[in-house]
Every structure is written in structure tokens, then in C-alpha cells.
Protein backbone atom coordinates (compact mmCIF):
# COMPACT_ATOMS: atom_id res chain seq x y z
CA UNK A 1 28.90 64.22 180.94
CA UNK A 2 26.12 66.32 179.30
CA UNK A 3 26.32 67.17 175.79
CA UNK A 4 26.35 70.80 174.61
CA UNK A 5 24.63 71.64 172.27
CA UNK A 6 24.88 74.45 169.77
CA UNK A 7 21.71 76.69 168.97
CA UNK A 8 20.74 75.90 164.40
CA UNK A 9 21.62 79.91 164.06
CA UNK A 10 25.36 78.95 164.58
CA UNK A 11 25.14 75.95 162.94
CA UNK A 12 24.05 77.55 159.23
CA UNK A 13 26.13 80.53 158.94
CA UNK A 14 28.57 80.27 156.42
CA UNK A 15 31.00 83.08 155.88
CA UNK A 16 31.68 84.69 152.99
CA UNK A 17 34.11 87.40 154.00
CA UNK A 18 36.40 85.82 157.38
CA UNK A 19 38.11 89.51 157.08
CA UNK A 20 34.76 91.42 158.47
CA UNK A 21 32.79 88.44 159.78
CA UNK A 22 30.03 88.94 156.59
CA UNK A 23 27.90 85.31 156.26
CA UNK A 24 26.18 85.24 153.27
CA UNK A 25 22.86 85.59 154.25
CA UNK A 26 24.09 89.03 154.96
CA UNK A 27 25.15 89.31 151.59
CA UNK A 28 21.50 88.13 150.07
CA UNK A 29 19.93 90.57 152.64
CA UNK A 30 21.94 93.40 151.33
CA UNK A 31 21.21 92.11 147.46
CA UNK A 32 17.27 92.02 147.91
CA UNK A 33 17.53 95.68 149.38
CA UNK A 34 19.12 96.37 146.03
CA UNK A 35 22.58 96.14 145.85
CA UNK A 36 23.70 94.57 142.73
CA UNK A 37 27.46 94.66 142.64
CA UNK A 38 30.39 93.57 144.78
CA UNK A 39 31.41 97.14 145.35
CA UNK A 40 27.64 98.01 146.23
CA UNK A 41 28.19 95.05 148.63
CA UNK A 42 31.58 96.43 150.03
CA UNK A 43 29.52 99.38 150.69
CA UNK A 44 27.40 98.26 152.76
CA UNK A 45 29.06 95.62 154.84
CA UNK A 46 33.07 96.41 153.88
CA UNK A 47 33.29 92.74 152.62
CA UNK A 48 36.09 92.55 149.85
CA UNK A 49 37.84 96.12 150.72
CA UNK A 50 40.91 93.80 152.51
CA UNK A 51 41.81 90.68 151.14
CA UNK A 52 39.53 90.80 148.25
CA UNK A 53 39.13 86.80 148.37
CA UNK A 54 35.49 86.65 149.34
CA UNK A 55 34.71 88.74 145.80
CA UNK A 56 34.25 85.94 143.71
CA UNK A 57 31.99 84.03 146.02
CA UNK A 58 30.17 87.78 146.50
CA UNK A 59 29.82 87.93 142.52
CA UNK A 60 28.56 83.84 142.61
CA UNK A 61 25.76 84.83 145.15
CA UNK A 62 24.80 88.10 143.27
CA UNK A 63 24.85 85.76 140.17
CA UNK A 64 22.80 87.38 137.13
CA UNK A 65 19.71 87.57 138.70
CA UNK A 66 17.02 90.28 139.15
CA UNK A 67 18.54 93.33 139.26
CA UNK A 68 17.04 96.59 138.60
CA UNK A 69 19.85 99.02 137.75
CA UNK A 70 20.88 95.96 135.45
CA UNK A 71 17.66 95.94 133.78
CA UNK A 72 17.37 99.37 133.36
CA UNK A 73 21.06 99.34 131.51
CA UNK A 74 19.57 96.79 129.22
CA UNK A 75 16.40 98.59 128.70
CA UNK A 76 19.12 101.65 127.79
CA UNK A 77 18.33 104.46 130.32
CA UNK A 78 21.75 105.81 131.44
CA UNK A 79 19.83 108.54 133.21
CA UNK A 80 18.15 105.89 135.33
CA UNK A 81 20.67 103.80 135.79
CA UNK A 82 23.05 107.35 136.99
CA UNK A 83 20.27 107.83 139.40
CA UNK A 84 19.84 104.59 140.99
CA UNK A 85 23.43 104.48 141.69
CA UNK A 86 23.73 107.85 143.32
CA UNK A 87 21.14 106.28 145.42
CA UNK A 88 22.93 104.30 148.50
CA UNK A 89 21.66 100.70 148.61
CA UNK A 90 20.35 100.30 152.23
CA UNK A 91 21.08 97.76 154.06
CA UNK A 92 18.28 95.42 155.83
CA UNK A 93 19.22 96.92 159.28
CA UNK A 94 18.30 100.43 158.21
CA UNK A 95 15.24 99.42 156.47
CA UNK A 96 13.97 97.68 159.62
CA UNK A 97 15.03 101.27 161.53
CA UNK A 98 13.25 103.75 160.06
């Protein structure tokens, strides 16, 4: 009998959100296009808009790292920080479209 075997891509996908089908390289994707918050996030992917039990693993892999609206809020420019989130974070996909 011949073994089957299953292709690495389907092998390393953890999912974050079981609700939507988000893994979380989707939700790194989305944070290195700029989205710094769960709801920015949700957005983008609707990941923690149903159960809301993937939003503490989103928040772990957002963590405190780079983020620029965060900087600017430390740096104390409301106006910039207003602007940027008026701004819709794009996703990877969209990036890659236009």
C-alpha cells in the first residue's frame, strides 16, 4: 500500500481563527502591511468578529513590536496617528494586485 503523502504547505499552517479559516501567517502578512491592532486585523481578514477566541493569540502575534501608528502615538502626533488610521491597512493580496 503506497503512502500518501501530504505537500510541507499543509503541514505548517497553524490556525489562528478556526471561525474564518485565518493561519497565522496570514495574520503576520496583514501586520507587516501595517496593521497593528486586532480590530485592524478583523478588518482585513474578519478573524475575531465571531467567537472572539483567536484575539488573544492575534494580540500575542502582533506583540509590541514595530509599529508605526504606535510610534507615532509615542512620539505624540495625534494628527498622524488620526491619519494613519483613516488609512485602511491593505492586505498582502491587494498589494500584490495593484
Amino acid at each position: 500500500m503506497a503512502r500518501r503523502t501530504i505537500p510541507s504547505r499543509e503541514v505548517n499552517r497553524v490556525y489562528v481563527c478556526s471561525c474564518f479559516g485565518i493561519t497565522d501567517k496570514q495574520v503576520k502578512d496583514h501586520a507587516a502591511a501595517g496593521a497593528c491592532t486586532p480590530r485592524q486585523i478583523a478588518s482585513a481578514t474578519k478573524a475575531g468578529t465571531d467567537c472572539g477566541s483567536c484575539v488573544r493569540t492575534i494580540q500575542g502575534i502582533l506583540g509590541r513590536g514595530a509599529c508605526p501608528r504606535r510610534e507615532l502615538l509615542e512620539k505624540g502626533d495625534a494628527a498622524a496617528v488620526l491619519a494613519a488610521e483613516t488609512e485602511p491597512a491593505r492586505s498582502p493580496a491587494l498589494a500584490e494586485a495593484a
